[in-house]
PDB file of N, CA and C in Angstrom:
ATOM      1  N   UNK A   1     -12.053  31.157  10.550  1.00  0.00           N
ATOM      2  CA  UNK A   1     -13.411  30.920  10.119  1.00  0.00           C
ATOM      3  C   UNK A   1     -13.389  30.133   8.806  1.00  0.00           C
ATOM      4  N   UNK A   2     -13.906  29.641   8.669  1.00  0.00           N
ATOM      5  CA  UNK A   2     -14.663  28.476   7.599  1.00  0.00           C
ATOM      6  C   UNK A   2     -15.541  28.992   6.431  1.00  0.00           C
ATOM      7  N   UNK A   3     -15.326  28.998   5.669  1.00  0.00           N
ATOM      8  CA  UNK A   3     -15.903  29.066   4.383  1.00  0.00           C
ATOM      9  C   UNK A   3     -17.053  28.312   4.413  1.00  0.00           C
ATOM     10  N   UNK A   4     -18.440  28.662   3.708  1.00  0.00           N
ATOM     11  CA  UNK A   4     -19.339  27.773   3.688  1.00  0.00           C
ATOM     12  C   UNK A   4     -19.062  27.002   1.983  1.00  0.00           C
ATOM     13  N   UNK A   5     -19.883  25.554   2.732  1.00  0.00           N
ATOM     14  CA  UNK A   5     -19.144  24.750   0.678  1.00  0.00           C
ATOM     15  C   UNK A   5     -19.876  25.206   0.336  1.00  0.00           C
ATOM     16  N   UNK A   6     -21.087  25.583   0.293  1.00  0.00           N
ATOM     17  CA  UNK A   6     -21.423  26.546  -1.158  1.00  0.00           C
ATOM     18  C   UNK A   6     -20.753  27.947  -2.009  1.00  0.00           C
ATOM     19  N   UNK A   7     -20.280  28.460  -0.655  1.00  0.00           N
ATOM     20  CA  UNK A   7     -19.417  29.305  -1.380  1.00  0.00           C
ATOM     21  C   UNK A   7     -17.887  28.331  -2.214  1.00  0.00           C
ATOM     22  N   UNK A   8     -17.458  28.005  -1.497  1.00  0.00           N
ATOM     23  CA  UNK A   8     -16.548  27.141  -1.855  1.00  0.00           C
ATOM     24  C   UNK A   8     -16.986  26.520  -3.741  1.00  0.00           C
ATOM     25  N   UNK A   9     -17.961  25.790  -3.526  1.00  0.00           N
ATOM     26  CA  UNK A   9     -18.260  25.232  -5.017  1.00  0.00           C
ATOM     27  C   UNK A   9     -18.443  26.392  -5.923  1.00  0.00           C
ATOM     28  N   UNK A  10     -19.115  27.585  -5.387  1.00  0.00           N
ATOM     29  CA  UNK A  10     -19.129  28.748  -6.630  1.00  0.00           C
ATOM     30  C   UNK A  10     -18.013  29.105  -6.881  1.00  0.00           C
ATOM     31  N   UNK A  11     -16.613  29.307  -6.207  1.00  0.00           N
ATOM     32  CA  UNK A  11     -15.779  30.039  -6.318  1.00  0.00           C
ATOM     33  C   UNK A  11     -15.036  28.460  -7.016  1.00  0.00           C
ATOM     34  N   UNK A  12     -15.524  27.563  -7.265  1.00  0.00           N
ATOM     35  CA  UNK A  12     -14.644  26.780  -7.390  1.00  0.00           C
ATOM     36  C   UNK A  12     -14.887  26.504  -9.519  1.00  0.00           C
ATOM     37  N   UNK A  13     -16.190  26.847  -9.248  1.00  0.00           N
ATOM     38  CA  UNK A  13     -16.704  27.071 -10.876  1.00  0.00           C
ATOM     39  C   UNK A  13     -16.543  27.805 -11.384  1.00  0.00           C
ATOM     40  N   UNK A  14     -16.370  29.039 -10.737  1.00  0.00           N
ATOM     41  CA  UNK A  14     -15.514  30.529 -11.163  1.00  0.00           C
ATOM     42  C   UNK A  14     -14.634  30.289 -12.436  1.00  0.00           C
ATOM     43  N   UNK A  15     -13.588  29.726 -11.232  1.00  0.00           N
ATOM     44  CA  UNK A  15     -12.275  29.578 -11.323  1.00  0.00           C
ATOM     45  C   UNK A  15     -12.097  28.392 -12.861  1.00  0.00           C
ATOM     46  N   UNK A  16     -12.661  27.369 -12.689  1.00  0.00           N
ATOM     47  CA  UNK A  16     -13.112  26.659 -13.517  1.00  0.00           C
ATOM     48  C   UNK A  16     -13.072  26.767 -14.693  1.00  0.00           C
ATOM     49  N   UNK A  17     -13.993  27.971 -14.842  1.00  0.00           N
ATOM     50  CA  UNK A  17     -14.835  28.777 -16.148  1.00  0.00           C
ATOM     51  C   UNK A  17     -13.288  29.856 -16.911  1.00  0.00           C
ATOM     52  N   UNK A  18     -12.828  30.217 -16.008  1.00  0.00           N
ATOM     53  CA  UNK A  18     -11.825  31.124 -16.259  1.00  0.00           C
ATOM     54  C   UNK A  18     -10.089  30.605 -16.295  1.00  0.00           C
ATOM     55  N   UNK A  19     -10.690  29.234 -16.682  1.00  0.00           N
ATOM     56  CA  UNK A  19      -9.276  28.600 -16.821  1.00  0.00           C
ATOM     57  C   UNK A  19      -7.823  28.631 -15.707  1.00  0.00           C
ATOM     58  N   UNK A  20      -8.312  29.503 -14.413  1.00  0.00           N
ATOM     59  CA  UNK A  20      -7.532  29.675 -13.318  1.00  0.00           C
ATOM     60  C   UNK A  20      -7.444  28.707 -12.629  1.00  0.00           C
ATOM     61  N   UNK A  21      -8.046  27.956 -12.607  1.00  0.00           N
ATOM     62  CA  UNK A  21      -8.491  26.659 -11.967  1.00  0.00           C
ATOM     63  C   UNK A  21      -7.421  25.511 -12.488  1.00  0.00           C
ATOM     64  N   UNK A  22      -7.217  25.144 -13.463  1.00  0.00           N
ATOM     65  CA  UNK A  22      -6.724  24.481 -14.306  1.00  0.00           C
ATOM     66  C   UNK A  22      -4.964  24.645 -14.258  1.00  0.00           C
ATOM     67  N   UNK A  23      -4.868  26.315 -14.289  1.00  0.00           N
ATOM     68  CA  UNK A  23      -3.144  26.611 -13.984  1.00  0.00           C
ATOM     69  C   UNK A  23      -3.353  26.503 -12.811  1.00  0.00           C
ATOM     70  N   UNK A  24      -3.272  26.703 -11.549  1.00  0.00           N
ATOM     71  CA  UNK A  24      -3.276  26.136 -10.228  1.00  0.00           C
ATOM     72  C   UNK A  24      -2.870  24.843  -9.973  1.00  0.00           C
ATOM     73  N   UNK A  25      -4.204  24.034 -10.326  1.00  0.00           N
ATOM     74  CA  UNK A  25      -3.831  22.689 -10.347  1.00  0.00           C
ATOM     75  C   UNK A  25      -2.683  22.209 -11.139  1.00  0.00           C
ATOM     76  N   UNK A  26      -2.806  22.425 -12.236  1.00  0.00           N
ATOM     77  CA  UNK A  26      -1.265  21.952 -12.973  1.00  0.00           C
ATOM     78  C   UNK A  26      -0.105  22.488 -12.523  1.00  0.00           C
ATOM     79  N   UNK A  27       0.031  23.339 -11.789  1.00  0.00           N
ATOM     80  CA  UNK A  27       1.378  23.939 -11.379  1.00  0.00           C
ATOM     81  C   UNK A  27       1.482  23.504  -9.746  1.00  0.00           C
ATOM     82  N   UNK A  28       0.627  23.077  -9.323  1.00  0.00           N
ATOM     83  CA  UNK A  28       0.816  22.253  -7.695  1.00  0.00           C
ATOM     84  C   UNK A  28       0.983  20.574  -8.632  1.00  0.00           C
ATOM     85  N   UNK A  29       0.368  20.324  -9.150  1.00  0.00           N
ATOM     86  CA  UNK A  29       0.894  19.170  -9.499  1.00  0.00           C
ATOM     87  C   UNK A  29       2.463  18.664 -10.007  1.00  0.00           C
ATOM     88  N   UNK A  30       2.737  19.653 -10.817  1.00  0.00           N
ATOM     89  CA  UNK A  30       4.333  19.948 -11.214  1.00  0.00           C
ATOM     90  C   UNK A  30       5.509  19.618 -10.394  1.00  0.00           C
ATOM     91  N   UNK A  31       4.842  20.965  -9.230  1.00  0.00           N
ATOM     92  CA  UNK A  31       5.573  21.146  -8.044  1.00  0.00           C
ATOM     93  C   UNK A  31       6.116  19.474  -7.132  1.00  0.00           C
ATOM     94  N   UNK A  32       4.446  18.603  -7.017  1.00  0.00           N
ATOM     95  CA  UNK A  32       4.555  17.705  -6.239  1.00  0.00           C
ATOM     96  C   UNK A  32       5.254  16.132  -7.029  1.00  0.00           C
ATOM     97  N   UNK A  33       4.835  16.442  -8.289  1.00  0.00           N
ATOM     98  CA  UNK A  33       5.678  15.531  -9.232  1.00  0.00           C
ATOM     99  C   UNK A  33       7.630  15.295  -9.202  1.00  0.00           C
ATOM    100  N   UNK A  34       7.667  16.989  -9.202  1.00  0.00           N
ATOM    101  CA  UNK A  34       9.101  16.822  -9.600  1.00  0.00           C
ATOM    102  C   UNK A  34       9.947  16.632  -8.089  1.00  0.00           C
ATOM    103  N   UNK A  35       8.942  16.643  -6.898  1.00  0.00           N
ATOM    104  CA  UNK A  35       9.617  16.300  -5.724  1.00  0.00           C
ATOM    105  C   UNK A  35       9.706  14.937  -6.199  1.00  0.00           C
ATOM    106  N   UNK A  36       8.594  13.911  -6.221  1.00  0.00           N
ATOM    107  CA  UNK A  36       8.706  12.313  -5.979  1.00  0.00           C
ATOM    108  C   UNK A  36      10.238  12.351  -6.711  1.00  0.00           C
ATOM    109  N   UNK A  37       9.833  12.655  -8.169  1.00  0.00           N
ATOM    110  CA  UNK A  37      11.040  12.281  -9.236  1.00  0.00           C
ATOM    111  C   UNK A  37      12.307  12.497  -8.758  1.00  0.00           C
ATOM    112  N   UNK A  38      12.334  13.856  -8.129  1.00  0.00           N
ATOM    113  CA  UNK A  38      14.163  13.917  -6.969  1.00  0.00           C
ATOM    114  C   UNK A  38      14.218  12.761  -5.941  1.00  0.00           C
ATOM    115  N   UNK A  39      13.377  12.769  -5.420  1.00  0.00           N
ATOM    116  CA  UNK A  39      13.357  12.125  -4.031  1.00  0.00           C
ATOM    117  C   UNK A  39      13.527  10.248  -4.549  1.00  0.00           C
ATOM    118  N   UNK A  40      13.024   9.952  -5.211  1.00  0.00           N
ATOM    119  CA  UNK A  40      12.747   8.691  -5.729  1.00  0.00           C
ATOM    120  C   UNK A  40      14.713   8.607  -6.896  1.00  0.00           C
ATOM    121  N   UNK A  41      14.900   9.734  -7.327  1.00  0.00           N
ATOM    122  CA  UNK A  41      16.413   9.809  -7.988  1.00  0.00           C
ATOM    123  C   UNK A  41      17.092   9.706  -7.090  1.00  0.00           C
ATOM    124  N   UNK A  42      16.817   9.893  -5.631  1.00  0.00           N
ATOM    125  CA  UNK A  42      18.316  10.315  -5.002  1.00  0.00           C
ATOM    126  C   UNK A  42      17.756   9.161  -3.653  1.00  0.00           C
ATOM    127  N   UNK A  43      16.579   8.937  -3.192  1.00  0.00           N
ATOM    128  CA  UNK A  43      16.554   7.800  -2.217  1.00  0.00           C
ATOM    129  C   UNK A  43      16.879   6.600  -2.841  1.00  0.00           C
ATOM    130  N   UNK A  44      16.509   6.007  -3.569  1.00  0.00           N
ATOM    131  CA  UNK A  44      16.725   4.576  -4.147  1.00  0.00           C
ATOM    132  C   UNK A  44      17.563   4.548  -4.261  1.00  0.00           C
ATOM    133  N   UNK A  45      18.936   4.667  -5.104  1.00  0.00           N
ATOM    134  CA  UNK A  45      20.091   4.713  -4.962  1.00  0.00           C
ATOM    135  C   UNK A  45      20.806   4.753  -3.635  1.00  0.00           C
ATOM    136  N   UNK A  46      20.312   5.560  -3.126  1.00  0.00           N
ATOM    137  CA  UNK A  46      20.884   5.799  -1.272  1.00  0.00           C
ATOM    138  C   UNK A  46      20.697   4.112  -0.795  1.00  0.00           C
ATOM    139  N   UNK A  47      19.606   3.798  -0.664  1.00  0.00           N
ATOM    140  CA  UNK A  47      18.896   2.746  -0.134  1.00  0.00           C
ATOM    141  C   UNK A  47      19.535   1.470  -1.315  1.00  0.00           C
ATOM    142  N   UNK A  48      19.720   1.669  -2.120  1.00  0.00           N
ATOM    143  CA  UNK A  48      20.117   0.003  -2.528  1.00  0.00           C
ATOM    144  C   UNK A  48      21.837   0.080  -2.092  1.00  0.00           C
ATOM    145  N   UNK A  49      22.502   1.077  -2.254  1.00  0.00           N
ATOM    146  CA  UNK A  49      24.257   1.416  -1.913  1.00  0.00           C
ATOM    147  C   UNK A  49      24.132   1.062  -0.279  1.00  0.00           C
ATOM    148  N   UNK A  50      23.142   1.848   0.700  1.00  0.00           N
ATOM    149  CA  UNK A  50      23.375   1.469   2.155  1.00  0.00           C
ATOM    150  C   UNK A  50      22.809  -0.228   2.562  1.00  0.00           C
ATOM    151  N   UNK A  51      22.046  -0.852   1.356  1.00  0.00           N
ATOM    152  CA  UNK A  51      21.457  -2.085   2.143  1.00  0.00           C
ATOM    153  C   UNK A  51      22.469  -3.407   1.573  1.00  0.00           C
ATOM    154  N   UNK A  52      22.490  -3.191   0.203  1.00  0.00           N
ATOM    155  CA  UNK A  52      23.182  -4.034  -0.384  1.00  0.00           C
ATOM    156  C   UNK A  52      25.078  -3.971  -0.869  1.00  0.00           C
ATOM    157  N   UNK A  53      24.880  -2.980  -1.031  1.00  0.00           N
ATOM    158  CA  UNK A  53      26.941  -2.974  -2.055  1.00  0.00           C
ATOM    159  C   UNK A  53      27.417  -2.829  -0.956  1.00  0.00           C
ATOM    160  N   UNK A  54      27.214  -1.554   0.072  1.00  0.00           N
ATOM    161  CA  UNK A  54      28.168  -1.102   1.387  1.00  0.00           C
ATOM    162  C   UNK A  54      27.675  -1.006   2.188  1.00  0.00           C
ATOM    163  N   UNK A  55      27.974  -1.963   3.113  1.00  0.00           N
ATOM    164  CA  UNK A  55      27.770  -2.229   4.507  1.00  0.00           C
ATOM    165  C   UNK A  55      27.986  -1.040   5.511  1.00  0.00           C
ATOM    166  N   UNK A  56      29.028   0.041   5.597  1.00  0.00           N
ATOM    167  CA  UNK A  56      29.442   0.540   6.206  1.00  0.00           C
ATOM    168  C   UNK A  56      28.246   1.513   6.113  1.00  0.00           C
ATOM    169  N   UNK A  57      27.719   1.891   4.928  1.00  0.00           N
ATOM    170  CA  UNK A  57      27.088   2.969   4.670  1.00  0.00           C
ATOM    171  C   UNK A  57      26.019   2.934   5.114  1.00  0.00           C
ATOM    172  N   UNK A  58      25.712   1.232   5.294  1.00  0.00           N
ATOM    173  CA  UNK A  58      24.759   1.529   5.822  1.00  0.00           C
ATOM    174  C   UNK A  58      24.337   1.308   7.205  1.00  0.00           C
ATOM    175  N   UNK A  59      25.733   0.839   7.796  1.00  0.00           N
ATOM    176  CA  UNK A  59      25.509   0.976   9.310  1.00  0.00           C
ATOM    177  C   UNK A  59      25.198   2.471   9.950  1.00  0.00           C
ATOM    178  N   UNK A  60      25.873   3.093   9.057  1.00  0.00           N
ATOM    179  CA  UNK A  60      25.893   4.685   9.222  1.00  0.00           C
ATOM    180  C   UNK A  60      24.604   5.371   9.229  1.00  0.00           C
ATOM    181  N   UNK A  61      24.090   5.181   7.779  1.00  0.00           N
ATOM    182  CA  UNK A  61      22.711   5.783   7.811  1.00  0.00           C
ATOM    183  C   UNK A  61      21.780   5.229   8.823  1.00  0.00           C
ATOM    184  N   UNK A  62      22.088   3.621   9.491  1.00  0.00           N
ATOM    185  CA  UNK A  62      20.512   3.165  10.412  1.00  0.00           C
ATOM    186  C   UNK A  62      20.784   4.310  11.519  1.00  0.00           C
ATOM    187  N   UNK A  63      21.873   4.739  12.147  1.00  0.00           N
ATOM    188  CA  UNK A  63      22.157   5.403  13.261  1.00  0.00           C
ATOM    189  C   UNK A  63      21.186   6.732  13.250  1.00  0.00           C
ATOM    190  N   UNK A  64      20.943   7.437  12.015  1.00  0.00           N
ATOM    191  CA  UNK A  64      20.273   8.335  11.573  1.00  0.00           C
ATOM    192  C   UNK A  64      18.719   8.094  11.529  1.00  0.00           C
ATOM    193  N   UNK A  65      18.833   7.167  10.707  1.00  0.00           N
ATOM    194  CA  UNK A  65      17.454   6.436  10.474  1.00  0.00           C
ATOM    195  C   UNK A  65      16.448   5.763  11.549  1.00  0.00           C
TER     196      UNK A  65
END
């Protein structure tokens, strides 16, 4: 079942008002930040070593890919 948005917007000003709102969001944001930052540390590197320096590596990874 579905929430009606009015409830939704009250509970959302609640939260708001009581600064809960605020740690939530900043701590899902955190969360989704420090993925890119791994993912972006450890793909790019992957991806310039399999396309450009080593060939082998990257015949390997398309098989996957």
């Amino acid at each position: 079942m579905v929430s009606a948005f009015s409830e939704v917007i009250a509970v959302g000003w609640q939260l708001a008002q009581t600064d809960e709102l605020y740690d939530d969001v900043s701590a899902s944001l955190l969360r989704a930040l420090s993925g890119v930052v791994v993912s972006v540390a450890l793909i790019v590197p992957l991806g310039l070593a399999s396309v450009g320096w080593y060939v082998r590596l990257g015949n390997l990874l398309n098989q996957f890919i």
